[in-house]
C-alpha atoms as a PDB file:
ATOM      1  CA  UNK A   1      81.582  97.062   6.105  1.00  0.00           C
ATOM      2  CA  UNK A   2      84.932  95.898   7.252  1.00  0.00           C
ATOM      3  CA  UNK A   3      87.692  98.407   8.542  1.00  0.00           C
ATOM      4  CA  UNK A   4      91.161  99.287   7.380  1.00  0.00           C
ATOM      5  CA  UNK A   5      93.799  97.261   9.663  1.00  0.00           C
ATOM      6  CA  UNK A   6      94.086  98.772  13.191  1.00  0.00           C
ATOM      7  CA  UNK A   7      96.456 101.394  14.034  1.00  0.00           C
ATOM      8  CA  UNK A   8      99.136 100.222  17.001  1.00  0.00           C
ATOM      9  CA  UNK A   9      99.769 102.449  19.560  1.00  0.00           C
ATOM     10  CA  UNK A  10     102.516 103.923  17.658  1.00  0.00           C
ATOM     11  CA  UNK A  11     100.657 104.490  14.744  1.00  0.00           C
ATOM     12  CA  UNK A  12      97.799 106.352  16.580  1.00  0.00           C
ATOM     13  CA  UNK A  13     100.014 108.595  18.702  1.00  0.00           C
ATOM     14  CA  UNK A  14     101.800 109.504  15.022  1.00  0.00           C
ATOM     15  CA  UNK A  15      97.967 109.924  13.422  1.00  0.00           C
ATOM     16  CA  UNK A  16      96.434 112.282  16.370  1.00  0.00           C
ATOM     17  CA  UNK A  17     100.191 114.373  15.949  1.00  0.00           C
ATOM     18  CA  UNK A  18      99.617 114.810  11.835  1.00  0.00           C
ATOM     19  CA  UNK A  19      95.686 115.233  12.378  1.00  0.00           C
ATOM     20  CA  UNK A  20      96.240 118.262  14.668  1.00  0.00           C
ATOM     21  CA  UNK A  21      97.652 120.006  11.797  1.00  0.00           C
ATOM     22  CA  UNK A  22      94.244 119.403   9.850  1.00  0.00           C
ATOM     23  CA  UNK A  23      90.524 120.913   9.915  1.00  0.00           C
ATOM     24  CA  UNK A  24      88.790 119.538  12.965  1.00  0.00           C
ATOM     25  CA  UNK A  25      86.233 117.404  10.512  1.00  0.00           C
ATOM     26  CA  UNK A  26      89.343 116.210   8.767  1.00  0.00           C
ATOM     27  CA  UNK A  27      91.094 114.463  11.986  1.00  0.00           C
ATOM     28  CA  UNK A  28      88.515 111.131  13.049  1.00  0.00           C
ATOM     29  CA  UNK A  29      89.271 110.253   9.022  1.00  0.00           C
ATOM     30  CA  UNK A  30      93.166 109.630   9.891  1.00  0.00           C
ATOM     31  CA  UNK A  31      91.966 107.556  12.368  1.00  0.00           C
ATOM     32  CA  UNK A  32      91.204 104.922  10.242  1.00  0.00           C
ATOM     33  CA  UNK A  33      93.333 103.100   7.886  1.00  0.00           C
ATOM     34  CA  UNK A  34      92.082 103.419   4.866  1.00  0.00           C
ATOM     35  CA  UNK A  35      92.909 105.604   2.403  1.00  0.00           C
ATOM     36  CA  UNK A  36      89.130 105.771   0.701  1.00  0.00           C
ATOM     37  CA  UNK A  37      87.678 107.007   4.169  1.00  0.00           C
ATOM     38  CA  UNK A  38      86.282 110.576   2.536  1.00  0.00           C
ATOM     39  CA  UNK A  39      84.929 108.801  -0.057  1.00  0.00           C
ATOM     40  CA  UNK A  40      82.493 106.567   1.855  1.00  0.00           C
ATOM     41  CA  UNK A  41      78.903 106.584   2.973  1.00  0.00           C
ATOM     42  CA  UNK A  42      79.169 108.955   5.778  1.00  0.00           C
ATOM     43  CA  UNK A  43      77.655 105.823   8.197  1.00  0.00           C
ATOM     44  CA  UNK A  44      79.806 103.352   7.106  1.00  0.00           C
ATOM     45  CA  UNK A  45      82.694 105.745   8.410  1.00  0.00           C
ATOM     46  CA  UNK A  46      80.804 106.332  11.748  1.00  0.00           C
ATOM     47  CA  UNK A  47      80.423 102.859  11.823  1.00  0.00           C
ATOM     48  CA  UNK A  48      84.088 102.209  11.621  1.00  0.00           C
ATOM     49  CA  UNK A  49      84.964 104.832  14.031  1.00  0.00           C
ATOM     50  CA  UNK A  50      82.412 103.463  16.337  1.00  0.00           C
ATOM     51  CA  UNK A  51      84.411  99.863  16.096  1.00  0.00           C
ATOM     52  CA  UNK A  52      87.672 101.799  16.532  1.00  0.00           C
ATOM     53  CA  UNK A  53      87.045 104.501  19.443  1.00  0.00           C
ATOM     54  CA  UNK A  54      85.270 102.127  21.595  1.00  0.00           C
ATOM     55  CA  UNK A  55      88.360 100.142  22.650  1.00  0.00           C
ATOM     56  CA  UNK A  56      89.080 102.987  23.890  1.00  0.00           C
ATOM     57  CA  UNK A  57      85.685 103.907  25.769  1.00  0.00           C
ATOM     58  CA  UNK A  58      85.143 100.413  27.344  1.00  0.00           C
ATOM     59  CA  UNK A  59      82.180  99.895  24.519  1.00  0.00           C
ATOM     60  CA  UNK A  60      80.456 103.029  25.361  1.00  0.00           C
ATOM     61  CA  UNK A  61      79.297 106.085  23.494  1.00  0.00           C
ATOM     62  CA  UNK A  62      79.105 109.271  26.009  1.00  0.00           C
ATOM     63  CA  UNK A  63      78.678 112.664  25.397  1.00  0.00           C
ATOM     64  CA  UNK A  64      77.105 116.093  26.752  1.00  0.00           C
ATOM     65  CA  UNK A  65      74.477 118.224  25.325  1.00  0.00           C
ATOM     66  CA  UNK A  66      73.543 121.267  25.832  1.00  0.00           C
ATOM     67  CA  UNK A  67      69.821 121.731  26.785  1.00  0.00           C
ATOM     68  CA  UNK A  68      68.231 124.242  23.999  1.00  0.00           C
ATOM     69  CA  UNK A  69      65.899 126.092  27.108  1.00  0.00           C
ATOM     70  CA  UNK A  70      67.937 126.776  29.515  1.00  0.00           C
ATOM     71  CA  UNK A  71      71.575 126.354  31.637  1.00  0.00           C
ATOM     72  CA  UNK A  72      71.076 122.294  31.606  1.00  0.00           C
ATOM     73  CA  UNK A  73      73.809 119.566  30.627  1.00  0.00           C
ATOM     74  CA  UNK A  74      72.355 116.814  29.903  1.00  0.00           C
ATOM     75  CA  UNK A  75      74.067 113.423  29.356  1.00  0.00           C
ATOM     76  CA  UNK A  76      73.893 110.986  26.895  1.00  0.00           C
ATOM     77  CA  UNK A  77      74.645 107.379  26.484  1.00  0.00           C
ATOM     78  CA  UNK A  78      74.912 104.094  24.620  1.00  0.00           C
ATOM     79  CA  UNK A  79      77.007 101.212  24.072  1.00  0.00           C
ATOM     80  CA  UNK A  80      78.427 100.459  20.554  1.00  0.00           C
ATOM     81  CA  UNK A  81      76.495  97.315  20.209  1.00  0.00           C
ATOM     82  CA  UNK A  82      73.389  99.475  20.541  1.00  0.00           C
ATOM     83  CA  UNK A  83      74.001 101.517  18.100  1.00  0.00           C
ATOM     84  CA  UNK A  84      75.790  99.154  15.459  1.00  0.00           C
ATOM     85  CA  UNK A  85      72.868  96.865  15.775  1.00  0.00           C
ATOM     86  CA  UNK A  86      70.066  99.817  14.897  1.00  0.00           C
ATOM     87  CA  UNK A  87      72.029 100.515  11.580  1.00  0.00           C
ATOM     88  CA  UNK A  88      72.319  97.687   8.941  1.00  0.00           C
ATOM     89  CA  UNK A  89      75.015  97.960   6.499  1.00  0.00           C
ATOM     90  CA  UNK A  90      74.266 101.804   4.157  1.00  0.00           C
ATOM     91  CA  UNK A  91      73.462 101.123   0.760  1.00  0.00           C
ATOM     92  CA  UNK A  92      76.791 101.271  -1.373  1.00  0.00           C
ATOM     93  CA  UNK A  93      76.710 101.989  -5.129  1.00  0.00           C
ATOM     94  CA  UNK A  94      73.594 104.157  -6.076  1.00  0.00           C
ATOM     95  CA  UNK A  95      70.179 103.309  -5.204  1.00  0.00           C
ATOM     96  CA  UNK A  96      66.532 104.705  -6.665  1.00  0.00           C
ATOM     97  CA  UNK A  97      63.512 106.644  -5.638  1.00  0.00           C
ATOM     98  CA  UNK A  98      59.879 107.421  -7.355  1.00  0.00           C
ATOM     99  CA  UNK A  99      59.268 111.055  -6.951  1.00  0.00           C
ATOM    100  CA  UNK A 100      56.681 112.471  -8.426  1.00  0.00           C
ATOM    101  CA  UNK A 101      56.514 110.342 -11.705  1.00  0.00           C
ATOM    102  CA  UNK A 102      60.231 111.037 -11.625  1.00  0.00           C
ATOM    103  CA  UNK A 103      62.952 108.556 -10.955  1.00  0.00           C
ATOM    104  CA  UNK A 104      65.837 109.402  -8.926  1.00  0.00           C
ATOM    105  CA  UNK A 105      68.968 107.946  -9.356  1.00  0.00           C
ATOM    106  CA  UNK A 106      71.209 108.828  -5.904  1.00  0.00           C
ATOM    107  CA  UNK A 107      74.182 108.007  -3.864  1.00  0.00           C
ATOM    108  CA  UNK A 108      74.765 107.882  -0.364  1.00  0.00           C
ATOM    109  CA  UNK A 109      76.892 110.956   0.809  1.00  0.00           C
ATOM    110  CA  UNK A 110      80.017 111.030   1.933  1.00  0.00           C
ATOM    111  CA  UNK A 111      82.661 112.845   3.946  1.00  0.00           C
ATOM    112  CA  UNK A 112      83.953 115.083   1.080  1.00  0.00           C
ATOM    113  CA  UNK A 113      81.095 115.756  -0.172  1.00  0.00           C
ATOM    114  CA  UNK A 114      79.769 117.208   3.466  1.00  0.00           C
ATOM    115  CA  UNK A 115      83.214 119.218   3.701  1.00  0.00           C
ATOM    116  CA  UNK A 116      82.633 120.590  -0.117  1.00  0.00           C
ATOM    117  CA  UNK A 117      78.753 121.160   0.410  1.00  0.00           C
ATOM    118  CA  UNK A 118      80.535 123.235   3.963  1.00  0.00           C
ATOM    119  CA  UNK A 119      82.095 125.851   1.468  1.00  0.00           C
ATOM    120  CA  UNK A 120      78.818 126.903   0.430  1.00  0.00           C
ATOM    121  CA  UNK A 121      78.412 129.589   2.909  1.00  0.00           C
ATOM    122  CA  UNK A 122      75.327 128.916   4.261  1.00  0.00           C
ATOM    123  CA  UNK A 123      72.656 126.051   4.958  1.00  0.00           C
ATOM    124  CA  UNK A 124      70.522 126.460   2.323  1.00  0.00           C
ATOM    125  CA  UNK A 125      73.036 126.616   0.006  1.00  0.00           C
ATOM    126  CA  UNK A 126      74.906 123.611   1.468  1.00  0.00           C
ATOM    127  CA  UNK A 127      71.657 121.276   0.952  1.00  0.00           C
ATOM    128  CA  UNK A 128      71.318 122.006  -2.625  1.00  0.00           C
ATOM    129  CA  UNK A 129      75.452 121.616  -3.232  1.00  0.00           C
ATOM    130  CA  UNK A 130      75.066 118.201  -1.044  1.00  0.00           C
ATOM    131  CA  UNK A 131      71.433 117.416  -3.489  1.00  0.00           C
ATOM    132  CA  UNK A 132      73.857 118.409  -6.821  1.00  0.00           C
ATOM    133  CA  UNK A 133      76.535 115.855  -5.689  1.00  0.00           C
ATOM    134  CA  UNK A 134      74.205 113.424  -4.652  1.00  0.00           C
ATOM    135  CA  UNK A 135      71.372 113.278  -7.484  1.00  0.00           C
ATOM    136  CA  UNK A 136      73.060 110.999 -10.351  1.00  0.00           C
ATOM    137  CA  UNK A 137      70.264 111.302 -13.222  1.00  0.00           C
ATOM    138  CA  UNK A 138      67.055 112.321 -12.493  1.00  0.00           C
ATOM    139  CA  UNK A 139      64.256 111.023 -15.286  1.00  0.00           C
ATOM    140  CA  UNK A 140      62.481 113.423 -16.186  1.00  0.00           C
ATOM    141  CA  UNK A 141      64.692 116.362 -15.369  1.00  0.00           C
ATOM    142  CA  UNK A 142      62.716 117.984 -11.963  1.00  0.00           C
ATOM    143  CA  UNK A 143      62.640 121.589 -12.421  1.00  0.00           C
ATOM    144  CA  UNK A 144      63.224 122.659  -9.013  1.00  0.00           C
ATOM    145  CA  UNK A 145      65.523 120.175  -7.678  1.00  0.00           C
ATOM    146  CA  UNK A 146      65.181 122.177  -3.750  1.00  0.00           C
ATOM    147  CA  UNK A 147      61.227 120.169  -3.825  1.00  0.00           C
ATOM    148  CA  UNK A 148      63.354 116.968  -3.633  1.00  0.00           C
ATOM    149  CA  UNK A 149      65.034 117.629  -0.312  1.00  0.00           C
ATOM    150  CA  UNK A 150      62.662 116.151   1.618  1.00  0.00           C
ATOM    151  CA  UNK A 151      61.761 113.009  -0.035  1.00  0.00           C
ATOM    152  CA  UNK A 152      65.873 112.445  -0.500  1.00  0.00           C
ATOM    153  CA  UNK A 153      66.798 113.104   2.871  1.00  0.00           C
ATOM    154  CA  UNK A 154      64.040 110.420   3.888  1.00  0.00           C
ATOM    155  CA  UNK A 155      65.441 108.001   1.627  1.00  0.00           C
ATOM    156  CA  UNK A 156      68.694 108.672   2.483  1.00  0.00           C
ATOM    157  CA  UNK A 157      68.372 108.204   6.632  1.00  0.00           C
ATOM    158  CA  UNK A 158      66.204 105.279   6.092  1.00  0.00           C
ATOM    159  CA  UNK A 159      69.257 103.584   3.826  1.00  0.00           C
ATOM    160  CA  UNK A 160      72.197 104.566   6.117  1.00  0.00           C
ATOM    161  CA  UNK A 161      70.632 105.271  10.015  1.00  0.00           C
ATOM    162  CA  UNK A 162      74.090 106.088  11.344  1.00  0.00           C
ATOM    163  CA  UNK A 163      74.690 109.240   8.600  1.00  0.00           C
ATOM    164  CA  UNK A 164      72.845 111.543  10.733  1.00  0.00           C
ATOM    165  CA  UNK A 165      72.089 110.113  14.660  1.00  0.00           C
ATOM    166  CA  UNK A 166      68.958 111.916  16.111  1.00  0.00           C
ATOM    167  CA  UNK A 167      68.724 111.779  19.791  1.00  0.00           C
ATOM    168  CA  UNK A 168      65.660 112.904  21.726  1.00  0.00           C
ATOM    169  CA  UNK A 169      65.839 114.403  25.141  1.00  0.00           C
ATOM    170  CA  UNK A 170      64.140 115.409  27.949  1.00  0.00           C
ATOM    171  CA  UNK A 171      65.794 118.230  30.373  1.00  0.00           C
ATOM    172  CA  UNK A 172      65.537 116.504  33.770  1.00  0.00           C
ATOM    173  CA  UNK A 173      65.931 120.624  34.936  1.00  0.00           C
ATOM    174  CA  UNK A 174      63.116 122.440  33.065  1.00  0.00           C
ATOM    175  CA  UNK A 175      60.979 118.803  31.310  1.00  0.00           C
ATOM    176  CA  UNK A 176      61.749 120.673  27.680  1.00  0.00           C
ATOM    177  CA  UNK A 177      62.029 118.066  24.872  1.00  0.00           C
ATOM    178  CA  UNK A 178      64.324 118.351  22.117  1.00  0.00           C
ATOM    179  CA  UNK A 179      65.900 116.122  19.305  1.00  0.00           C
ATOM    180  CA  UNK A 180      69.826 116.609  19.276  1.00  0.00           C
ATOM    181  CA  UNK A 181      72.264 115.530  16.709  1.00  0.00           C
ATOM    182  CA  UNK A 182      74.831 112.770  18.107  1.00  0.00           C
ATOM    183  CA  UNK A 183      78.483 114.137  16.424  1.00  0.00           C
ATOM    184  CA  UNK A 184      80.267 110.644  16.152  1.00  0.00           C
ATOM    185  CA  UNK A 185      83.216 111.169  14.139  1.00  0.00           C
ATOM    186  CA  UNK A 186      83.866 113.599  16.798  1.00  0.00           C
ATOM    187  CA  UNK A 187      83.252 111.718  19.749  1.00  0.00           C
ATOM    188  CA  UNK A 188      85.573 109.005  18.510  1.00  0.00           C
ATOM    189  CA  UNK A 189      88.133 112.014  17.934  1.00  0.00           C
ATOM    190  CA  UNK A 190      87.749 113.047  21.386  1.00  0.00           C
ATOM    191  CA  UNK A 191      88.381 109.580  22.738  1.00  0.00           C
ATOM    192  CA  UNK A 192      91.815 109.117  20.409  1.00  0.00           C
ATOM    193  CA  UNK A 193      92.864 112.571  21.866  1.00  0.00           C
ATOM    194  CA  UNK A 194      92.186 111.313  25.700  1.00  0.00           C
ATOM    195  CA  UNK A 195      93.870 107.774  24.762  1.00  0.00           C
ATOM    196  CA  UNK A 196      97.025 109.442  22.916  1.00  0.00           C
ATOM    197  CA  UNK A 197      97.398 111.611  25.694  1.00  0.00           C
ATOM    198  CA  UNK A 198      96.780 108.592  28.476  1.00  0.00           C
ATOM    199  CA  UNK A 199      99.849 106.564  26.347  1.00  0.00           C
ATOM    200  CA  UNK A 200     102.068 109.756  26.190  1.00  0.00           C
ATOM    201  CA  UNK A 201     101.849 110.477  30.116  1.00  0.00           C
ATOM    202  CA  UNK A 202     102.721 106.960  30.622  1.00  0.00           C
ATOM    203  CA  UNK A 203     105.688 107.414  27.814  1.00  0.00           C
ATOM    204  CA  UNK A 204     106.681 110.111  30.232  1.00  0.00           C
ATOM    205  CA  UNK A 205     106.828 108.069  33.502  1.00  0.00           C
ATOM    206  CA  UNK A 206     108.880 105.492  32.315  1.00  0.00           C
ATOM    207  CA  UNK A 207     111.361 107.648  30.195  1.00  0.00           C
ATOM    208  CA  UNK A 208     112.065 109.128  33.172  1.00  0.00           C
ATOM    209  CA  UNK A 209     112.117 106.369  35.225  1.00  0.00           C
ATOM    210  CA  UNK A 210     114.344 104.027  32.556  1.00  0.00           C
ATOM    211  CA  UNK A 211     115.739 106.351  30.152  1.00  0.00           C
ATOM    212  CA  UNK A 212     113.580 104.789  27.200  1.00  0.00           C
ATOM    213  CA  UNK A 213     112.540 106.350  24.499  1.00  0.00           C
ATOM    214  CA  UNK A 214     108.619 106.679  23.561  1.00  0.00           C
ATOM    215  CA  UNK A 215     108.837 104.058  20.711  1.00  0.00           C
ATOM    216  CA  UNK A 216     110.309 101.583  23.064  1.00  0.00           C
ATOM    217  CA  UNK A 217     107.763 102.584  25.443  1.00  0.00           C
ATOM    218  CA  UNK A 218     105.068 102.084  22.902  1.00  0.00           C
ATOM    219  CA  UNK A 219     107.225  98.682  21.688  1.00  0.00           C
ATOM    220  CA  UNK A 220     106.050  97.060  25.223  1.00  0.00           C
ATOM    221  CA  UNK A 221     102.446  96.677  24.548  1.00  0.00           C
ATOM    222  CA  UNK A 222      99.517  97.370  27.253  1.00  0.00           C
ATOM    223  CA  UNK A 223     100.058  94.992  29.490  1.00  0.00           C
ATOM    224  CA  UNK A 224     104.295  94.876  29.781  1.00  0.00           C
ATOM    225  CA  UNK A 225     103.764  98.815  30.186  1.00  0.00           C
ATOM    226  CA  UNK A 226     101.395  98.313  32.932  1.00  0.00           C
ATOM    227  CA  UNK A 227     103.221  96.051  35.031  1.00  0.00           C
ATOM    228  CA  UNK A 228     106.416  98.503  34.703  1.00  0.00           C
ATOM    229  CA  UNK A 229     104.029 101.268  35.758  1.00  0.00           C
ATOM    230  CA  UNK A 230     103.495  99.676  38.853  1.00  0.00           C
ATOM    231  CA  UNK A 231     106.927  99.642  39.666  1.00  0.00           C
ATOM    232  CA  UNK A 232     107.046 103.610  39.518  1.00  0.00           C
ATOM    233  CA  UNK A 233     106.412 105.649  41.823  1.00  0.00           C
END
Protein backbone atom coordinates (compact mmCIF):
# COMPACT_ATOMS: atom_id res chain seq x y z
CA UNK A 1 0.00 0.00 0.00
CA UNK A 2 1.78 3.14 -0.95
CA UNK A 3 1.12 6.56 0.90
CA UNK A 4 -0.17 9.91 -0.21
CA UNK A 5 3.00 12.34 -0.79
CA UNK A 6 4.54 13.51 2.53
CA UNK A 7 3.46 16.51 4.27
CA UNK A 8 6.54 19.28 4.72
CA UNK A 9 6.90 20.80 7.80
CA UNK A 10 4.63 23.48 6.80
CA UNK A 11 2.04 21.37 5.75
CA UNK A 12 1.97 19.33 9.04
CA UNK A 13 2.07 22.29 11.41
CA UNK A 14 -1.14 23.65 9.09
CA UNK A 15 -2.77 19.81 9.35
CA UNK A 16 -2.31 19.33 13.37
CA UNK A 17 -3.88 23.35 13.52
CA UNK A 18 -7.19 22.26 11.22
CA UNK A 19 -7.27 18.66 12.94
CA UNK A 20 -7.65 20.23 16.42
CA UNK A 21 -10.87 21.54 15.32
CA UNK A 22 -12.03 17.83 14.53
CA UNK A 23 -13.18 14.60 16.63
CA UNK A 24 -10.10 13.10 18.19
CA UNK A 25 -10.53 9.77 15.76
CA UNK A 26 -10.84 12.22 12.92
CA UNK A 27 -7.23 14.01 13.39
CA UNK A 28 -4.29 10.94 12.50
CA UNK A 29 -6.58 10.84 8.99
CA UNK A 30 -5.35 14.58 8.09
CA UNK A 31 -2.18 13.34 8.63
CA UNK A 32 -1.95 11.68 5.60
CA UNK A 33 -2.32 12.95 2.18
CA UNK A 34 -4.79 11.35 0.72
CA UNK A 35 -8.04 12.26 0.36
CA UNK A 36 -9.56 8.40 0.36
CA UNK A 37 -7.95 7.82 3.93
CA UNK A 38 -11.65 7.03 5.69
CA UNK A 39 -12.37 4.93 3.09
CA UNK A 40 -9.56 2.38 3.49
CA UNK A 41 -8.92 -0.90 5.22
CA UNK A 42 -8.50 0.33 8.66
CA UNK A 43 -4.66 -1.46 8.53
CA UNK A 44 -3.66 -0.12 5.50
CA UNK A 45 -4.23 3.40 7.25
CA UNK A 46 -2.29 2.23 10.40
CA UNK A 47 0.13 1.09 8.15
CA UNK A 48 0.59 4.43 6.57
CA UNK A 49 0.59 6.25 9.76
CA UNK A 50 3.09 3.84 11.05
CA UNK A 51 5.47 4.91 7.86
CA UNK A 52 4.60 8.55 8.60
CA UNK A 53 4.84 9.01 12.59
CA UNK A 54 7.95 7.10 12.87
CA UNK A 55 10.22 9.78 11.36
CA UNK A 56 9.20 11.31 13.97
CA UNK A 57 9.78 8.55 16.78
CA UNK A 58 13.30 7.48 15.56
CA UNK A 59 11.47 4.07 14.12
CA UNK A 60 9.86 3.26 17.32
CA UNK A 61 6.35 2.55 18.50
CA UNK A 62 5.99 3.48 22.44
CA UNK A 63 3.20 3.74 24.49
CA UNK A 64 1.76 3.22 28.20
CA UNK A 65 -0.85 0.95 29.43
CA UNK A 66 -2.61 0.82 32.13
CA UNK A 67 -2.40 -2.50 34.10
CA UNK A 68 -6.22 -3.89 34.40
CA UNK A 69 -5.33 -5.23 38.39
CA UNK A 70 -3.96 -2.74 39.92
CA UNK A 71 -1.97 0.99 40.07
CA UNK A 72 0.77 -0.42 37.37
CA UNK A 73 2.05 1.44 34.09
CA UNK A 74 3.35 -0.70 32.09
CA UNK A 75 5.35 0.09 28.92
CA UNK A 76 5.22 -1.01 25.63
CA UNK A 77 7.43 -1.17 22.66
CA UNK A 78 8.34 -1.94 19.06
CA UNK A 79 10.01 -0.67 16.13
CA UNK A 80 8.03 -0.02 12.87
CA UNK A 81 9.85 -2.65 10.99
CA UNK A 82 8.47 -5.09 13.55
CA UNK A 83 5.33 -4.42 13.17
CA UNK A 84 5.11 -3.64 9.28
CA UNK A 85 6.77 -6.92 8.70
CA UNK A 86 3.99 -9.08 10.91
CA UNK A 87 1.19 -7.55 8.64
CA UNK A 88 1.22 -8.32 4.84
CA UNK A 89 -0.62 -6.05 2.67
CA UNK A 90 -4.99 -6.26 3.96
CA UNK A 91 -7.03 -7.71 1.44
CA UNK A 92 -8.53 -4.81 -0.79
CA UNK A 93 -11.76 -5.31 -2.79
CA UNK A 94 -14.07 -7.96 -1.07
CA UNK A 95 -13.01 -11.30 -0.15
CA UNK A 96 -15.19 -14.71 0.83
CA UNK A 97 -15.91 -17.02 3.67
CA UNK A 98 -17.85 -20.60 4.05
CA UNK A 99 -20.08 -20.30 7.00
CA UNK A 100 -22.23 -22.70 7.69
CA UNK A 101 -23.16 -23.85 4.07
CA UNK A 102 -23.42 -20.11 3.60
CA UNK A 103 -21.11 -17.95 1.59
CA UNK A 104 -20.08 -14.67 2.75
CA UNK A 105 -19.26 -12.05 0.61
CA UNK A 106 -17.26 -9.16 2.92
CA UNK A 107 -15.08 -6.18 2.91
CA UNK A 108 -12.42 -5.10 5.01
CA UNK A 109 -13.58 -2.18 7.34
CA UNK A 110 -12.68 1.02 7.30
CA UNK A 111 -12.34 4.29 9.18
CA UNK A 112 -15.90 5.59 8.46
CA UNK A 113 -17.40 2.80 8.87
CA UNK A 114 -15.81 2.42 12.66
CA UNK A 115 -16.86 6.23 13.28
CA UNK A 116 -20.60 5.39 11.83
CA UNK A 117 -20.78 1.87 13.63
CA UNK A 118 -19.54 4.60 16.96
CA UNK A 119 -23.08 6.31 16.68
CA UNK A 120 -24.70 3.24 17.60
CA UNK A 121 -24.76 3.84 21.23
CA UNK A 122 -23.45 0.93 22.50
CA UNK A 123 -21.10 -2.18 21.71
CA UNK A 124 -23.39 -4.55 20.81
CA UNK A 125 -25.07 -2.45 18.69
CA UNK A 126 -21.86 -1.11 17.08
CA UNK A 127 -20.78 -4.84 16.00
CA UNK A 128 -23.90 -5.56 14.20
CA UNK A 129 -23.89 -1.77 12.40
CA UNK A 130 -19.98 -2.57 11.61
CA UNK A 131 -21.38 -6.62 10.42
CA UNK A 132 -24.37 -4.58 8.22
CA UNK A 133 -21.68 -2.41 6.48
CA UNK A 134 -19.36 -5.05 6.12
CA UNK A 135 -21.45 -8.24 4.90
CA UNK A 136 -21.89 -7.58 0.94
CA UNK A 137 -24.31 -10.65 -0.01
CA UNK A 138 -24.62 -13.39 2.05
CA UNK A 139 -25.89 -16.81 0.05
CA UNK A 140 -28.27 -18.11 1.59
CA UNK A 141 -29.59 -15.19 3.57
CA UNK A 142 -28.31 -16.19 7.50
CA UNK A 143 -31.12 -15.52 9.71
CA UNK A 144 -29.35 -14.18 12.57
CA UNK A 145 -26.58 -12.33 11.13
CA UNK A 146 -25.11 -11.60 15.23
CA UNK A 147 -23.96 -15.86 14.86
CA UNK A 148 -21.53 -14.52 12.20
CA UNK A 149 -19.50 -12.24 14.43
CA UNK A 150 -17.19 -14.55 15.34
CA UNK A 151 -16.28 -16.39 12.30
CA UNK A 152 -16.05 -12.64 10.49
CA UNK A 153 -14.00 -11.07 12.95
CA UNK A 154 -11.55 -14.18 12.52
CA UNK A 155 -11.47 -13.73 8.95
CA UNK A 156 -11.16 -10.32 9.11
CA UNK A 157 -7.84 -10.09 11.65
CA UNK A 158 -6.33 -12.92 9.85
CA UNK A 159 -6.68 -10.72 6.33
CA UNK A 160 -5.55 -7.32 7.75
CA UNK A 161 -3.27 -8.06 11.27
CA UNK A 162 -2.71 -4.34 11.78
CA UNK A 163 -6.84 -3.47 11.97
CA UNK A 164 -6.95 -4.40 15.49
CA UNK A 165 -3.15 -4.84 17.33
CA UNK A 166 -3.47 -7.21 20.40
CA UNK A 167 -0.71 -6.90 22.83
CA UNK A 168 -0.21 -9.29 25.73
CA UNK A 169 1.25 -8.25 29.01
CA UNK A 170 2.52 -9.22 32.04
CA UNK A 171 2.42 -6.61 35.17
CA UNK A 172 6.07 -6.72 36.32
CA UNK A 173 4.11 -5.23 39.84
CA UNK A 174 1.38 -7.81 40.61
CA UNK A 175 2.50 -10.96 37.50
CA UNK A 176 -1.39 -10.36 36.15
CA UNK A 177 -1.63 -11.12 32.39
CA UNK A 178 -3.72 -9.28 30.12
CA UNK A 179 -4.17 -8.70 26.27
CA UNK A 180 -4.35 -4.82 25.53
CA UNK A 181 -5.37 -3.12 22.40
CA UNK A 182 -2.34 -1.06 20.73
CA UNK A 183 -4.34 2.50 19.56
CA UNK A 184 -2.07 3.38 16.48
CA UNK A 185 -3.76 6.02 14.69
CA UNK A 186 -3.46 7.61 17.98
CA UNK A 187 -0.05 7.05 18.82
CA UNK A 188 1.01 8.47 15.48
CA UNK A 189 -1.36 11.53 16.48
CA UNK A 190 0.42 11.93 19.61
CA UNK A 191 3.81 11.96 17.95
CA UNK A 192 2.59 14.79 15.14
CA UNK A 193 1.33 16.81 18.22
CA UNK A 194 4.95 16.47 20.10
CA UNK A 195 6.77 17.14 16.56
CA UNK A 196 4.42 20.27 15.63
CA UNK A 197 4.97 21.55 18.88
CA UNK A 198 9.04 20.70 18.82
CA UNK A 199 9.01 22.86 15.16
CA UNK A 200 6.81 25.69 16.67
CA UNK A 201 9.16 26.26 19.85
CA UNK A 202 11.98 26.37 17.52
CA UNK A 203 9.76 28.89 15.15
CA UNK A 204 9.71 30.84 18.36
CA UNK A 205 13.49 31.02 19.10
CA UNK A 206 14.49 32.22 15.97
CA UNK A 207 11.58 34.77 15.37
CA UNK A 208 12.76 36.25 18.19
CA UNK A 209 16.15 35.99 17.64
CA UNK A 210 15.91 37.18 13.63
CA UNK A 211 12.63 38.68 13.25
CA UNK A 212 11.46 35.79 10.78
CA UNK A 213 8.38 34.73 10.34
CA UNK A 214 7.30 30.89 11.00
CA UNK A 215 7.04 30.06 7.22
CA UNK A 216 10.51 31.28 6.68
CA UNK A 217 11.44 29.43 9.66
CA UNK A 218 9.81 26.33 8.34
CA UNK A 219 11.36 27.44 4.59
CA UNK A 220 14.99 26.49 6.15
CA UNK A 221 14.60 22.83 6.41
CA UNK A 222 15.96 20.59 9.50
CA UNK A 223 19.24 20.92 9.20
CA UNK A 224 19.72 25.01 8.17
CA UNK A 225 17.29 25.46 11.31
CA UNK A 226 19.52 23.49 13.44
CA UNK A 227 22.68 25.06 12.79
CA UNK A 228 20.91 28.64 13.40
CA UNK A 229 19.67 27.14 16.66
CA UNK A 230 22.99 26.74 17.78
CA UNK A 231 23.76 30.16 17.37
CA UNK A 232 20.93 31.15 19.98
CA UNK A 233 21.18 31.36 23.11
Amino acid sequence: MTGGRRLTEAELVSAWDHALDRPAVDRPLLLLDRPDADRLPVGAVAALLLRTAGDWTGGRVETIMDCPACPERLEVGFTVAELLAAAPEPVTGTFTLDWRGHRLTLRLPTPADLAEAARAGDPAAAERRLLQACLVAAEPPVAEPAELLPAVSAAMAERDPLGVVAVALTCPACGTGAEALLDLPGWAWQAADARVRRLLGEVHRLARAYGWSEAEVLGLGPHRRAAYLEQVP
